[in-house]
N, C-alpha and C. Protein backbone atom coordinates (compact mmCIF):
# COMPACT_ATOMS: atom_id res chain seq x y z
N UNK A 1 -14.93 -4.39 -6.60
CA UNK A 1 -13.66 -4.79 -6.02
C UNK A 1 -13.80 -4.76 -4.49
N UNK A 2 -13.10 -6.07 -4.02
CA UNK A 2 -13.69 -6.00 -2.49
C UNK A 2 -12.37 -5.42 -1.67
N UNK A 3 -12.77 -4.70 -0.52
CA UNK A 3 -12.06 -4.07 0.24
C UNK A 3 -10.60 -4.77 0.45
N UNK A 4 -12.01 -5.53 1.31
CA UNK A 4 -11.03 -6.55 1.95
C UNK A 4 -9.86 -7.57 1.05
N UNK A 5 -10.06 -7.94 0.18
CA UNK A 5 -9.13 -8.53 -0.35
C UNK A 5 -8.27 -7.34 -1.23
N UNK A 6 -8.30 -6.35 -1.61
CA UNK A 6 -7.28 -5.40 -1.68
C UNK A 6 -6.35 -5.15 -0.58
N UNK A 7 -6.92 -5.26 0.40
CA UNK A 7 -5.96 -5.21 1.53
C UNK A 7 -4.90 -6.19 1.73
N UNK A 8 -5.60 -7.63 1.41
CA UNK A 8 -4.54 -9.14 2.03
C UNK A 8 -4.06 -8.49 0.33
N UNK A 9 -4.02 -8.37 -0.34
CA UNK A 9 -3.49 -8.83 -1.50
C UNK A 9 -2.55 -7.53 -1.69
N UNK A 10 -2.83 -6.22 -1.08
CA UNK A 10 -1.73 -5.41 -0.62
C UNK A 10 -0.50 -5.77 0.16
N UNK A 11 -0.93 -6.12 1.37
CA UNK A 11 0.08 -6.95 2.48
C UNK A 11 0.73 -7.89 1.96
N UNK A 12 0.10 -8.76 1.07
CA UNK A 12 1.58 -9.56 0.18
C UNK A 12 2.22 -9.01 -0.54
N UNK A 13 1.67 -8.13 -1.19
CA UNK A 13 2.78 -7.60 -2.53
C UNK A 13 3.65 -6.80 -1.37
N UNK A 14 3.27 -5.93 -0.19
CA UNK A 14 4.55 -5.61 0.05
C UNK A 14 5.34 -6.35 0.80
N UNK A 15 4.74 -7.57 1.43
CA UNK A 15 5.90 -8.41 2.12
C UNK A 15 6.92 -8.96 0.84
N UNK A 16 6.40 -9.25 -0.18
CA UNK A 16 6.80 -9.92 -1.48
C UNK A 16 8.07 -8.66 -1.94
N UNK A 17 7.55 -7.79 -2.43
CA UNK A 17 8.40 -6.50 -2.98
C UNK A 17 9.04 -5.64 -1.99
N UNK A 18 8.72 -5.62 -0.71
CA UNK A 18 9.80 -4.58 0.07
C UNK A 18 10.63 -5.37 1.16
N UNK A 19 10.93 -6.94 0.84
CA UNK A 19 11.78 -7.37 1.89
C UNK A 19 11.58 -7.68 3.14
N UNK A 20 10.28 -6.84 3.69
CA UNK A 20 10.42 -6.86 5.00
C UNK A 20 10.60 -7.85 6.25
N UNK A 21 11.45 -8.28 6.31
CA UNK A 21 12.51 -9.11 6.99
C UNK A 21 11.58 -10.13 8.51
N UNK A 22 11.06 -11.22 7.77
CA UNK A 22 10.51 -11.71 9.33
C UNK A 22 8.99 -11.00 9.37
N UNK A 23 8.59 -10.38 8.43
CA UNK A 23 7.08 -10.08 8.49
C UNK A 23 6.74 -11.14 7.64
N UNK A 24 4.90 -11.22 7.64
CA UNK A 24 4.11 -12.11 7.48
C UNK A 24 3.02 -11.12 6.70
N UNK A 25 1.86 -11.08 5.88
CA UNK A 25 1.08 -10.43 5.46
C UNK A 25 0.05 -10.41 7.10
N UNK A 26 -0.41 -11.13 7.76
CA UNK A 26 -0.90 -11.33 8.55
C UNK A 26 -0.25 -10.15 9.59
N UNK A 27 1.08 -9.86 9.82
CA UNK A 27 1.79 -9.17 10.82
C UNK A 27 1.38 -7.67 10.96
N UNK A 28 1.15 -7.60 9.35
CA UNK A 28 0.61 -6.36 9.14
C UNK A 28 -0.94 -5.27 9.45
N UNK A 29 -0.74 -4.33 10.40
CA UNK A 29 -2.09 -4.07 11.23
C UNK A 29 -2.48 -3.06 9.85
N UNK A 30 -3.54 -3.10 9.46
CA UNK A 30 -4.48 -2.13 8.26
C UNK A 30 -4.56 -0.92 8.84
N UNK A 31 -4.88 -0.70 9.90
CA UNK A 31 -4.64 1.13 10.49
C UNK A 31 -3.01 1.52 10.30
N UNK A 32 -2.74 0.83 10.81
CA UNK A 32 -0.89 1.20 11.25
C UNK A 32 -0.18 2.10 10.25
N UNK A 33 0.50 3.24 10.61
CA UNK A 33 1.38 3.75 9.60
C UNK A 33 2.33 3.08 9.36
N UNK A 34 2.09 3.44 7.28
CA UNK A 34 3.68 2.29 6.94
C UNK A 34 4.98 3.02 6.76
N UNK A 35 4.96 4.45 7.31
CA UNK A 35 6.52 5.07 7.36
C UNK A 35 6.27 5.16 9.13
N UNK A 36 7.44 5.49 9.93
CA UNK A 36 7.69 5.88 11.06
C UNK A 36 7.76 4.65 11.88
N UNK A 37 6.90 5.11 12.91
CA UNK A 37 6.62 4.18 14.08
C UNK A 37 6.07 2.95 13.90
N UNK A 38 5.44 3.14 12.62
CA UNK A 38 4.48 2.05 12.21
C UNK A 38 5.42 1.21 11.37
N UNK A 39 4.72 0.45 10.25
CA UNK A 39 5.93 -0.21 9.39
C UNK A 39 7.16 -0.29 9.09
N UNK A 40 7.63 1.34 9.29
CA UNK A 40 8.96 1.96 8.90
C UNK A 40 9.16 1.76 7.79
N UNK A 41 8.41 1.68 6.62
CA UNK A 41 8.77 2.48 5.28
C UNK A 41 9.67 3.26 5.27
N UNK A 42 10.24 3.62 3.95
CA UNK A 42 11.39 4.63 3.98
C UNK A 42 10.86 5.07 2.29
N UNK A 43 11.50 6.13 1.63
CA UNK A 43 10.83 7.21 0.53
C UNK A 43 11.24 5.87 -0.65
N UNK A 44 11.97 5.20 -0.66
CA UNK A 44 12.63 3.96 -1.61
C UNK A 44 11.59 3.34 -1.39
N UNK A 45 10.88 2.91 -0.08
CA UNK A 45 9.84 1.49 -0.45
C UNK A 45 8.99 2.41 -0.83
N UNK A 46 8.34 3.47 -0.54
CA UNK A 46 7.40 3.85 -1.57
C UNK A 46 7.30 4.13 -3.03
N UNK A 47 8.18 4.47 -3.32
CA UNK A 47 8.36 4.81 -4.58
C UNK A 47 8.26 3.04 -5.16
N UNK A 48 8.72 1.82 -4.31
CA UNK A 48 8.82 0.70 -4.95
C UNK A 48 7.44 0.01 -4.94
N UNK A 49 6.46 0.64 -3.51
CA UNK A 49 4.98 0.00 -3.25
C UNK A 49 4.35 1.01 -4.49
N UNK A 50 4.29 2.39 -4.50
CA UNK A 50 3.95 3.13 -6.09
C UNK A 50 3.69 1.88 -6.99
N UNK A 51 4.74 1.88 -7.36
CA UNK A 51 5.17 1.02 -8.98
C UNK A 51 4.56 -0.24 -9.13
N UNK A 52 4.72 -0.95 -7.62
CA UNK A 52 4.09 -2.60 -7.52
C UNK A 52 2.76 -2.21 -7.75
N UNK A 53 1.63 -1.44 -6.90
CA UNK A 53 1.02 -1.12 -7.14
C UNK A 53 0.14 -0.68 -8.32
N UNK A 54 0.52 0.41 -9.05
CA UNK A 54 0.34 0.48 -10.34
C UNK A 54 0.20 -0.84 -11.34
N UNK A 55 1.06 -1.57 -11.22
CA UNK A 55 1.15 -2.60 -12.13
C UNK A 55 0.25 -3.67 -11.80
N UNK A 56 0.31 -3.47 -10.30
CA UNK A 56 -0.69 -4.98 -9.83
C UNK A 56 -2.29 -4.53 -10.30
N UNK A 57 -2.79 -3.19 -9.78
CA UNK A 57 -3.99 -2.66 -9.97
C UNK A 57 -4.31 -2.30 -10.66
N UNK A 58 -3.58 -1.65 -11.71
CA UNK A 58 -3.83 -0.78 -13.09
C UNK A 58 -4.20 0.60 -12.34
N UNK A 59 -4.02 0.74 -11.44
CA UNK A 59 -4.49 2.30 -10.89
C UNK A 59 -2.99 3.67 -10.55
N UNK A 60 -3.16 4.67 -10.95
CA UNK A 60 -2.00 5.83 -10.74
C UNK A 60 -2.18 6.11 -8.91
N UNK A 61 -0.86 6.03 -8.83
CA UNK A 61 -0.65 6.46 -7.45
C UNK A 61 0.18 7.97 -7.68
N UNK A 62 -0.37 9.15 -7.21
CA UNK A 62 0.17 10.55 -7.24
C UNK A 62 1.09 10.56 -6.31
N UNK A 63 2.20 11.60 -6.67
CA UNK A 63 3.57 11.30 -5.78
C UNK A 63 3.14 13.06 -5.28
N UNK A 64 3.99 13.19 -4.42
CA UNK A 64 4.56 14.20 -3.54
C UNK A 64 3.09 14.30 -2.27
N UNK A 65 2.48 15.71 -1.90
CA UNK A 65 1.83 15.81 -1.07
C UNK A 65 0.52 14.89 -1.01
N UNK A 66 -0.19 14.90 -2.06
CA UNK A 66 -1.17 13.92 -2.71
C UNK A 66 -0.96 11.88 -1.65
N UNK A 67 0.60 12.10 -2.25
CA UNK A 67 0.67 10.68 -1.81
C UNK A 67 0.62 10.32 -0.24
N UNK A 68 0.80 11.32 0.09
CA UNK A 68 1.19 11.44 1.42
C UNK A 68 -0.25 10.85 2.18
N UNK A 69 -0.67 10.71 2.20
CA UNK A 69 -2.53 10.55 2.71
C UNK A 69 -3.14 9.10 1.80
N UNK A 70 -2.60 8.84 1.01
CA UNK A 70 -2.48 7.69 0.36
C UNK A 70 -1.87 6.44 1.01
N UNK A 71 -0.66 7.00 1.48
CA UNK A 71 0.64 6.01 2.05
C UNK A 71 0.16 5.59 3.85
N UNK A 72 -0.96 6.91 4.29
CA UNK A 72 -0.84 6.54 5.13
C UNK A 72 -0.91 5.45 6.03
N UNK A 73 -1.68 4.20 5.24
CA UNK A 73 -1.90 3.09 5.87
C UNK A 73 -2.42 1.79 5.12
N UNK A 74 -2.53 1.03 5.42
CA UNK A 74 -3.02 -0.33 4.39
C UNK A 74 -4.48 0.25 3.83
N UNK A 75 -5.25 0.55 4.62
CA UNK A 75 -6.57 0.88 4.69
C UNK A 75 -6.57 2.00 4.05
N UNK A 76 -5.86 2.93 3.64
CA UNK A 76 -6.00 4.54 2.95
C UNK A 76 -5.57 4.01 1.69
N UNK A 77 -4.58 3.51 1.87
CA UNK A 77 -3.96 3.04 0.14
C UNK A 77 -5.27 1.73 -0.48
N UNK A 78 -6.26 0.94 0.45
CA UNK A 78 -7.02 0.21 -0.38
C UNK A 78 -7.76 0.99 -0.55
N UNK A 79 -8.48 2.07 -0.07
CA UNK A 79 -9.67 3.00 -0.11
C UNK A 79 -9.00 3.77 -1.71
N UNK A 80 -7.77 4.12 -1.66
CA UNK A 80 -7.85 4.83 -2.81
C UNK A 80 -7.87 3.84 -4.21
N UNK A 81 -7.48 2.53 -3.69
CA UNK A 81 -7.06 1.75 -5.11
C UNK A 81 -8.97 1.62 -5.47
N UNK A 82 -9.36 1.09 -4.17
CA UNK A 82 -10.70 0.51 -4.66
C UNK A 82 -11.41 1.92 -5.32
N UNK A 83 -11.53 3.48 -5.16
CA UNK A 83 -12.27 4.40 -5.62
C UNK A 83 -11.58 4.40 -7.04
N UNK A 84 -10.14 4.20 -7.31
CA UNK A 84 -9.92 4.73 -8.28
C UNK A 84 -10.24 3.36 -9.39
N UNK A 85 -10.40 2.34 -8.94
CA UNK A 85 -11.16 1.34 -10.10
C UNK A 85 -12.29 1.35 -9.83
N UNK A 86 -13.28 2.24 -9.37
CA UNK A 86 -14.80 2.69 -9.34
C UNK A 86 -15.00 3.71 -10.13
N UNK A 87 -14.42 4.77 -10.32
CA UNK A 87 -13.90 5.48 -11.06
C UNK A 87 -13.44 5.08 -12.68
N UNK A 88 -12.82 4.14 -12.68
CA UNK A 88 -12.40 4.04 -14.22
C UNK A 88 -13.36 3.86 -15.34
């Protein structure tokens, strides 16, 4: 599974599933945090990128502290999707 296209194919599902208003998959920087300063996620789009996720990848996304390091960025959340279908 290639990195890189986990990533573009991340950045659509969440422009697709979280609304984000006037973004572009392109808009989206792969380091950048997607709660705060960065994307501005909120605990609702995660729980909604979780679920898209899951379903798009077939892979478990762990909630509470776990997720936290997961969420942190386009690039942390493809690193975990791509290990955990290396893994399966």
């Amino acid at each position: 599974m290639d990195p890189a296209n986990v990533r573009q194919t991340l950045k659509e599902l969440m422009v697709a599933e979280l609304n984000l208003e006037g973004k572009e998959p392109a808009d989206i920087d792969d380091a950048a945090p997607l709660f705060g300063e960065g994307l501005g996620l909120d605990s609702l789009d995660a729980l909604q990128l979780a679920m898209s996720v899951e379903e798009k990848f077939g892979v478990r996304v762990p909630e509470g502290d776990e997720a936290r390091s997961i969420f942190a960025s386009v690039n942390a959340l493809a690193d975990h999707i791509v290990r955990a279908k290396a893994a399966a």
